[in-house]
Protein backbone atom coordinates (compact mmCIF):
# COMPACT_ATOMS: atom_id res chain seq x y z
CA UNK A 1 118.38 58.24 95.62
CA UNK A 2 118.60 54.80 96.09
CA UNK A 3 119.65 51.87 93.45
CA UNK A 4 115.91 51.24 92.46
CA UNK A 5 114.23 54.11 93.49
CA UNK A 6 114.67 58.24 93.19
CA UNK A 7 113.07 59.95 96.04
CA UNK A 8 111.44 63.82 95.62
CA UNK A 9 110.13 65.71 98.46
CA UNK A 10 106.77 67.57 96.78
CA UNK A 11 106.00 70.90 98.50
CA UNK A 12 102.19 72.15 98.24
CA UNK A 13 101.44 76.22 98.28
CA UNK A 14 100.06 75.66 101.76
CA UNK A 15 103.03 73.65 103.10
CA UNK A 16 101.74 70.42 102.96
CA UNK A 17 104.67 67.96 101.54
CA UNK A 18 104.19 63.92 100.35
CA UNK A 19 107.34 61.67 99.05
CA UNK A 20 107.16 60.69 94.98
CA UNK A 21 108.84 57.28 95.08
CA UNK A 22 110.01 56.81 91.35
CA UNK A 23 111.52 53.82 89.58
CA UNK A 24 114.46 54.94 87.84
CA UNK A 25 115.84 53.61 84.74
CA UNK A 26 119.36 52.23 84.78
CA UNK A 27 121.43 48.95 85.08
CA UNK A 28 120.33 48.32 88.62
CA UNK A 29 116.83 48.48 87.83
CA UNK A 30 114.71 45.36 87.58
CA UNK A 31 113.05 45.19 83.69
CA UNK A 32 109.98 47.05 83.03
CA UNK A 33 107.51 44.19 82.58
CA UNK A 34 108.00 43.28 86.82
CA UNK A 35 108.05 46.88 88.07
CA UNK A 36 104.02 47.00 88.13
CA UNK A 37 104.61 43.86 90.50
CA UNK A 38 106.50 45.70 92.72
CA UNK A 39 105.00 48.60 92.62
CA UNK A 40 101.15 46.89 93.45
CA UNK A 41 102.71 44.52 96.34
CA UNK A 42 104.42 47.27 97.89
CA UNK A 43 101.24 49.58 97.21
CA UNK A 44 99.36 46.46 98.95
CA UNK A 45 101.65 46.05 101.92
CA UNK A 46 101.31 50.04 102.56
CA UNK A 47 97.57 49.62 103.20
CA UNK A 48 97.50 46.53 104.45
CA UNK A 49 99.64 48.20 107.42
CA UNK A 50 97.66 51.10 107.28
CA UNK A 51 93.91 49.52 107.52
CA UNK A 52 94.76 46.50 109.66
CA UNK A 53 97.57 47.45 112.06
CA UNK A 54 99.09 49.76 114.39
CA UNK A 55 102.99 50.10 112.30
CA UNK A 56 103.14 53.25 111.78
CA UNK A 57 103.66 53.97 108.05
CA UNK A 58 103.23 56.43 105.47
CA UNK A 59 99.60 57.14 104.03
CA UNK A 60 99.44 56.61 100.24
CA UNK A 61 97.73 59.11 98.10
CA UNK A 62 98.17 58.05 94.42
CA UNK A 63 100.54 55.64 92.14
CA UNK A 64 100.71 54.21 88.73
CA UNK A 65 102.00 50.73 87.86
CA UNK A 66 104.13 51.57 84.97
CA UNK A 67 105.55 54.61 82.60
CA UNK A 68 101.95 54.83 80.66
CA UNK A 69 101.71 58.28 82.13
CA UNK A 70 102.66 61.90 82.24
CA UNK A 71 105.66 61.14 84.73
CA UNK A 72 106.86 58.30 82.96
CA UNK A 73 107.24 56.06 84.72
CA UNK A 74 106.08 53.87 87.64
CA UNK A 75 105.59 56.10 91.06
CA UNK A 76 104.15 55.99 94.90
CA UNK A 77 102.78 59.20 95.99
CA UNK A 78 102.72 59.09 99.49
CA UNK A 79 103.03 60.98 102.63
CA UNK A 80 105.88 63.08 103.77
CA UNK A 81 107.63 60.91 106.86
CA UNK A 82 109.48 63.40 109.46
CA UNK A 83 112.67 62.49 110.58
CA UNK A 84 116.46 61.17 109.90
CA UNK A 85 117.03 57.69 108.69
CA UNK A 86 118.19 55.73 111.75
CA UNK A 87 120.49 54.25 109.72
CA UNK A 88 121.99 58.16 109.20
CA UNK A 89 122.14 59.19 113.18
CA UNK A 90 124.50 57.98 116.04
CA UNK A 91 122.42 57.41 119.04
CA UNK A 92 123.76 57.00 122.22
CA UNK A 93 122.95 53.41 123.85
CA UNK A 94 120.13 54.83 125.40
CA UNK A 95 118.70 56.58 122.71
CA UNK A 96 119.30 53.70 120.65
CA UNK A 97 117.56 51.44 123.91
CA UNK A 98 114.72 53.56 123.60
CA UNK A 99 114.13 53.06 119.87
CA UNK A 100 114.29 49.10 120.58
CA UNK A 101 111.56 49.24 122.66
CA UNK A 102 108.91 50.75 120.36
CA UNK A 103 110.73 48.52 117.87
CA UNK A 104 109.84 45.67 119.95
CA UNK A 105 106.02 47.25 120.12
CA UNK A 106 106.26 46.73 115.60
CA UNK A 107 107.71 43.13 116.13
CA UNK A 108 104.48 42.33 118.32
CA UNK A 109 101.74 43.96 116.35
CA UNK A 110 103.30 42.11 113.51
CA UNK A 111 102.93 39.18 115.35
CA UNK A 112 98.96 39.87 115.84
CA UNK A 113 98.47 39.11 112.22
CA UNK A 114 99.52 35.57 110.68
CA UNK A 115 98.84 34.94 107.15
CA UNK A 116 98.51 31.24 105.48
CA UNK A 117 100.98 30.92 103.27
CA UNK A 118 104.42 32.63 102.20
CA UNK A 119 104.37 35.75 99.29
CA UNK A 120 103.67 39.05 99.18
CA UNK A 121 100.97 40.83 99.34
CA UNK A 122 99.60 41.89 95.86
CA UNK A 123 96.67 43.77 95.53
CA UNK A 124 95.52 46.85 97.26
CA UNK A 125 93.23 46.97 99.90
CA UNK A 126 92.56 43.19 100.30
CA UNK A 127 95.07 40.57 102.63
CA UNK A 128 95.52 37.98 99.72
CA UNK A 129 98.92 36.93 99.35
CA UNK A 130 100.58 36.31 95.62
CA UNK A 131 104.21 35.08 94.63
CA UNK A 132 107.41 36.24 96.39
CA UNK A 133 109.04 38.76 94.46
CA UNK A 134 113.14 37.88 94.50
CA UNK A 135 115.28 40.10 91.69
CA UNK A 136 117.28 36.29 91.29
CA UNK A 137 113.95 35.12 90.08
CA UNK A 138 113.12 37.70 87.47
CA UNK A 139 114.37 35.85 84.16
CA UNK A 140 112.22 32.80 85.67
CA UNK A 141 109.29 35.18 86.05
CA UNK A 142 109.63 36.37 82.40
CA UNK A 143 110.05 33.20 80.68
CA UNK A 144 108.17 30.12 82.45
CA UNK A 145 104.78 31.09 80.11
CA UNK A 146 106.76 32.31 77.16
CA UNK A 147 107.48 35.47 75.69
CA UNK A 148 110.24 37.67 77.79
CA UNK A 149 108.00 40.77 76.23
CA UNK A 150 104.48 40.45 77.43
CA UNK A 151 103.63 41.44 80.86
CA UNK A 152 100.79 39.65 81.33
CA UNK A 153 103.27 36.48 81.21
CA UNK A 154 105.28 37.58 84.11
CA UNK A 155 104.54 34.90 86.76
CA UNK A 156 106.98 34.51 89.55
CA UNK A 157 106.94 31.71 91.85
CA UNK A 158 104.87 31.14 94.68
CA UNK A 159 103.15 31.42 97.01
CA UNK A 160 105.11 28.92 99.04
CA UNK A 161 103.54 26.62 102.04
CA UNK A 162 106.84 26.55 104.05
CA UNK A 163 110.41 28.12 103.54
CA UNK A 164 112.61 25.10 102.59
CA UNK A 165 109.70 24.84 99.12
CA UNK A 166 111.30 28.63 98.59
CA UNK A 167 114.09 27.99 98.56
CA UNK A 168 113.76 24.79 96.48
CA UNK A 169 112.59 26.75 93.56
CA UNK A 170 115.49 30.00 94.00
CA UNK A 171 118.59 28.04 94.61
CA UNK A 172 118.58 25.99 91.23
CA UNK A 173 117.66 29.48 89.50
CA UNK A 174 121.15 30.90 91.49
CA UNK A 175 122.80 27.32 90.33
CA UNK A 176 121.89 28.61 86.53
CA UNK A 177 122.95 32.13 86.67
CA UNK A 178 126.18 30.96 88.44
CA UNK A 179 127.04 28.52 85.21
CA UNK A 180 126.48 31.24 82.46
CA UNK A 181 128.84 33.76 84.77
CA UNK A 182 125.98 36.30 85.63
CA UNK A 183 126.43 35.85 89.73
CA UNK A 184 130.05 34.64 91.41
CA UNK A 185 132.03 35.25 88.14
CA UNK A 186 135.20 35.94 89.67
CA UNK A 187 134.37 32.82 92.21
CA UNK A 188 131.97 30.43 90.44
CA UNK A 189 133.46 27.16 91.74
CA UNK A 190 133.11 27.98 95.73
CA UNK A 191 129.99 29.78 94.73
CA UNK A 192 128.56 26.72 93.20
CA UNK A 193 129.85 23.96 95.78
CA UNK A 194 128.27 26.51 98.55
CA UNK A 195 124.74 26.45 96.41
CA UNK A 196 124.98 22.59 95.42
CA UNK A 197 125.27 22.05 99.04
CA UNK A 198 122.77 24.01 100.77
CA UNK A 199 120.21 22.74 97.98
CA UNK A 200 121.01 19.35 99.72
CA UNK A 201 120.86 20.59 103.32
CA UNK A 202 117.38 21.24 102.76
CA UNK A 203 116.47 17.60 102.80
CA UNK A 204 118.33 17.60 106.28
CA UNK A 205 115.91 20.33 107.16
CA UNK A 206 114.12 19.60 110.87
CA UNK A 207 110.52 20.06 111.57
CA UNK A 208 110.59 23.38 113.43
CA UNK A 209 112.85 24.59 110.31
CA UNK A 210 110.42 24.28 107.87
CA UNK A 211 107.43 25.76 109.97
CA UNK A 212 104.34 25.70 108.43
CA UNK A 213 101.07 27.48 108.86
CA UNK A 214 101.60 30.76 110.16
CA UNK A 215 103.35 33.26 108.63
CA UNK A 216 103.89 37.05 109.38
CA UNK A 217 105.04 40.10 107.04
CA UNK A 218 108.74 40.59 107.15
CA UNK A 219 110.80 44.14 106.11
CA UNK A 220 113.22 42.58 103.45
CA UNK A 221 115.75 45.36 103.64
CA UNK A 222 115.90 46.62 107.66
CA UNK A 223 119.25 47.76 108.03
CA UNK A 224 118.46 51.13 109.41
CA UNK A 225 117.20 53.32 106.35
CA UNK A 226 113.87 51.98 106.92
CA UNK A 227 113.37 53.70 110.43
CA UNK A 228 112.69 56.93 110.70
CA UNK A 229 113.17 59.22 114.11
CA UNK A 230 112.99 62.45 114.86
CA UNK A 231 115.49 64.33 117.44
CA UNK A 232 114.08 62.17 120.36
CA UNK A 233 114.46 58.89 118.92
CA UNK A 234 110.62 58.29 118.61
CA UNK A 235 110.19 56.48 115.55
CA UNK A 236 107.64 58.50 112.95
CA UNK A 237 107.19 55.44 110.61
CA UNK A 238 109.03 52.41 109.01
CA UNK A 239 109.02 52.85 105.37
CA UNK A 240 110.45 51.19 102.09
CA UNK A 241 108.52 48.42 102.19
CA UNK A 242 109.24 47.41 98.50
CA UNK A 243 110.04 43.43 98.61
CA UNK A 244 108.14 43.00 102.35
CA UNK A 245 107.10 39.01 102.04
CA UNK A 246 105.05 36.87 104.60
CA UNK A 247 107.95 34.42 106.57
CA UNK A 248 107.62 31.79 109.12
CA UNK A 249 107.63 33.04 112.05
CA UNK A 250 111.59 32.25 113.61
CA UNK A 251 112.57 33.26 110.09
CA UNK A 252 110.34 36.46 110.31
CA UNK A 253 111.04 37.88 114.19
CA UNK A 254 115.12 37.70 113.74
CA UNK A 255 116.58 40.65 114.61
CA UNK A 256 117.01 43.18 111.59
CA UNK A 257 120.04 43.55 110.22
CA UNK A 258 120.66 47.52 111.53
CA UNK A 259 121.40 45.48 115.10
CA UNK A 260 123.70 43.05 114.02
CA UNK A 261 127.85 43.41 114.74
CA UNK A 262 128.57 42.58 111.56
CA UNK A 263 131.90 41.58 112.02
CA UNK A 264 130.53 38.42 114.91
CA UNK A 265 128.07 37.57 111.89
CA UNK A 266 130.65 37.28 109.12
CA UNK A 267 132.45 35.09 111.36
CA UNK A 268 131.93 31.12 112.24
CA UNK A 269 130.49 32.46 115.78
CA UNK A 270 126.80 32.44 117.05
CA UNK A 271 127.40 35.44 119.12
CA UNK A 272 124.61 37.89 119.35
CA UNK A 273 125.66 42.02 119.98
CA UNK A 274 124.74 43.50 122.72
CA UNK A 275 121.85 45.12 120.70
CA UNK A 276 120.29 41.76 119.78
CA UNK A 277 120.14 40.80 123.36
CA UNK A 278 118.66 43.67 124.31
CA UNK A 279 115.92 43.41 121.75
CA UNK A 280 115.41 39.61 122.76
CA UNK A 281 114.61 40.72 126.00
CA UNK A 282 111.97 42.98 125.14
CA UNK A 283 110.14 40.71 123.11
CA UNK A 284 110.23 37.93 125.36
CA UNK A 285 106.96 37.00 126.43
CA UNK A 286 105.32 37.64 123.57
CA UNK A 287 104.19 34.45 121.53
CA UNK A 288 101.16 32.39 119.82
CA UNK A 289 99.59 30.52 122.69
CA UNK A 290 97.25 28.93 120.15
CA UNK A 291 99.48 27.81 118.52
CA UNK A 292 100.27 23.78 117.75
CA UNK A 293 103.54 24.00 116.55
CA UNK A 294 106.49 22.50 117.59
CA UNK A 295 108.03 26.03 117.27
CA UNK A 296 105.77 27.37 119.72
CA UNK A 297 108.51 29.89 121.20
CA UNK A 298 108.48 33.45 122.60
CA UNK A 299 109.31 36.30 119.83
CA UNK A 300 112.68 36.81 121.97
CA UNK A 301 113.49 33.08 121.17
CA UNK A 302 113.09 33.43 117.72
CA UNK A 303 116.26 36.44 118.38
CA UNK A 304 118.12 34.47 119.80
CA UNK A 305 117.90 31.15 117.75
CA UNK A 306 117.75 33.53 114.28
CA UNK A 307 121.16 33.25 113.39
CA UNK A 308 120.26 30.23 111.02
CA UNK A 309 117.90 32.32 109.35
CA UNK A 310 119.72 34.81 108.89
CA UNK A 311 123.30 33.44 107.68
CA UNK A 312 120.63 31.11 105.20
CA UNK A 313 119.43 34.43 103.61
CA UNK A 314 122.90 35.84 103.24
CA UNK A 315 124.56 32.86 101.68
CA UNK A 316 121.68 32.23 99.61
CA UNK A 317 122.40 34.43 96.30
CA UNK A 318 124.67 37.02 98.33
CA UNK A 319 125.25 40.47 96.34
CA UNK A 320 129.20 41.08 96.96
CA UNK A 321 132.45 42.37 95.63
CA UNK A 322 135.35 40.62 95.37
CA UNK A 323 137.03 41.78 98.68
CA UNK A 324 134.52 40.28 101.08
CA UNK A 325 134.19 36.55 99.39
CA UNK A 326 135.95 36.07 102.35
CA UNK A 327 133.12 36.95 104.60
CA UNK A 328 131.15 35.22 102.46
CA UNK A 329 133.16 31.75 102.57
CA UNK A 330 132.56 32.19 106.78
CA UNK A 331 129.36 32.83 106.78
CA UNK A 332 128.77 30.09 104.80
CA UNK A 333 131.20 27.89 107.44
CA UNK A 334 129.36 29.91 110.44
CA UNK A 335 125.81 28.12 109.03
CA UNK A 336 127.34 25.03 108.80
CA UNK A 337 127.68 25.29 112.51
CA UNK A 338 124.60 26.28 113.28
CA UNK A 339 122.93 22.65 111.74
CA UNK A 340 125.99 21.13 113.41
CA UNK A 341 127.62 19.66 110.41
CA UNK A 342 131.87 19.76 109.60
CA UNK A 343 131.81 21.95 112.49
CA UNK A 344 135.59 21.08 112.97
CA UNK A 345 136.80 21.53 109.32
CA UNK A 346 138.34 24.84 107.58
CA UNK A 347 137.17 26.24 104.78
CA UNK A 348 140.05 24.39 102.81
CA UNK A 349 138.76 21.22 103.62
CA UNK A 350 135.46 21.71 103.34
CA UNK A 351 136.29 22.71 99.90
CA UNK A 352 138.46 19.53 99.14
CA UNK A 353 135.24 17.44 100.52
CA UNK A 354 132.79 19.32 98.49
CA UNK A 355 134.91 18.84 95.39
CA UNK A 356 135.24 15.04 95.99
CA UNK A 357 131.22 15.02 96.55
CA UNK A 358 130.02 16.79 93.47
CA UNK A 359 133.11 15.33 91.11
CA UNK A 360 130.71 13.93 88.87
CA UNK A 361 128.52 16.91 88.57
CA UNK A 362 128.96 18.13 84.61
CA UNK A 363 128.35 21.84 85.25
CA UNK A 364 130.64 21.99 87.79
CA UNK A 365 133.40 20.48 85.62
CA UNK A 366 132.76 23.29 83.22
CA UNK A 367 133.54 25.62 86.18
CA UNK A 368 136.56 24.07 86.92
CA UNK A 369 137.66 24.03 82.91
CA UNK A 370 136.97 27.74 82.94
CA UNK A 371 138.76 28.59 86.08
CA UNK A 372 141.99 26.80 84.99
């Protein structure tokens, strides 16, 4: 049982077993009227995987969109995957070498299949891509054609030519939710400098930053759950694909978060684990030869270099509890780095700069009135 989603294994008389992937119903869950989103684009991504590549994934037999049914509520019925969570198990390096390198083999039939533009996919059975589906966007999706009640008026963002647009329309939405105390409340001034300011990096963005043109499907949550393996560390299928969008492609090939040393990436260091560098290696070589981009680098490259990418995503409406604003505050410094900005300052005095820069900013004043 996951926050979104309650799992059931269903047995059949003659052994057979599939996965029911339920929404549940509590705070956690996303409201009612986006669920058949999520449920259709995830539904879409499943058979888009299925039909048109080699991932291996589970085969999905049935589902309904919302609770208009006997179950009540919105489900996947889908096949039975064999094997522990990776995520669960403690390879040895060499079990966990040999799981990289069929990794590697996902990364590159991945790579096989660009789409135009940046979303999800949303429909079963066809390649087209819609909106991207981000929980920080859901009040947006509800209300920009009126009436928080009506599904048919949910309408999320999107779909997005390059990533800096993306993030053009989510950060202003995080902005908002930071000012009326639902994100950050315990640290809504350093959350707000950090968002007022990486609004404005975007302008500073460089061309092979905001790639256009090509984009490939992207897990959103791979940190380990998603892959399964069975007592030999051959993976049986990468599942969970509830959020999966379409990403440039040095955004998209970054390592996934079950290989990072999390402790080097909530630091101001570039440093890659040993894992990462392992994985780069396998996927060098691989790479768009057609391509006319200026970002026309191997899939190992895009390891390597992915850091940006990554630290972006994190600091960019970052779930966390109190005790690790600290990590937060260096990641934040760490990505600073990376564009090679105040790469000598402290978090202090970044702070006292960014509070000098954005003096006259009225919402932020508020901030400061409520935090004493």
């Amino acid at each position: 049982m996951g926050a979104i989603n309650l799992h059931l294994e269903l047995v059949f008389d003659d052994g057979l077993s599939w996965m029911a992937r339920l929404k549940r119903r509590n705070t956690s869950a996303l409201p009612a009227a986006v669920q058949p989103y999520l449920i259709r684009s995830e539904v879409a991504t499943y058979s888009f995987l299925r039909e048109e590549t080699k991932v291996p994934v589970p085969e999905v037999f049935a589902y309904a969109l919302d609770s208009d049914n006997p179950v009540g509520t919105g489900y996947i019925l889908m096949e039975m995957i064999k094997g522990k969570n990776l995520l669960s198990t403690s390879p040895t390096s060499g079990q966990l070498n040999k799981v990289l390198v069929q990794l590697a083999e996902v990364y590159k039939e991945l790579y096989r299949h660009p789409f135009p533009v940046m979303g999800s996919l949303d429909t079963p059975g066809s390649k087209k891509i819609g909106p991207v589906v981000h929980d920080l966007m859901v009040d947006l999706a509800l209300t920009r054609n009126g009436g928080r009640d009506m599904q048919h008026c949910v309408s999320f963002p999107g779909p997005f030519i390059n990533l800096r647009d993306y993030y053009h329309a989510l950060i202003p939405r995080i902005l908002h939710m930071i000012v009326v105390g639902e994100l950050y409340p315990f640290w809504a001034v350093d959350a707000f400098l950090i968002h007022k300011f990486l609004f404005d990096l975007l302008e500073r963005w460089s061309e092979d930053i905001q790639e256009t043109g090509k984009f490939y499907l992207r897990h959103f949550d791979d940190k380990g759950d998603h892959i399964m393996v069975d007592r030999d560390f051959n993976i049986t299928g990468i599942i969970d694909w509830e959020g999966a969008y379409t990403a440039q492609k040095t955004e998209a090939f970054t390592s996934p978060i079950a290989l990072w040393d999390s402790k080097e990436f909530f630091s101001e260091r570039k440093s890659l684990s040993s894992s990462e560098l392992e994985f780069a290696r396998l996927l060098d070589g691989a790479s768009h030869k057609c391509a006319n981009h200026p970002t026309n680098i191997n899939l190992g490259d895009c390891v390597r270099f992915g850091k940006i990418f990554q630290r972006f995503r994190i600091c960019v409406g970052y779930t966390l509890y109190d005790e690790n604003m600290e990590n937060y505050r260096k990641a934040f410094m760490g990505l600073l780095k990376e564009f090679g900005i105040y790469s000598e300052q402290s978090w202090e005095e970044w702070k006292v700069f960014a509070l000098k820069k954005y003096s006259e900013d009225k919402k932020l004043a508020c901030l400061l009135r409520r935090e004493g």
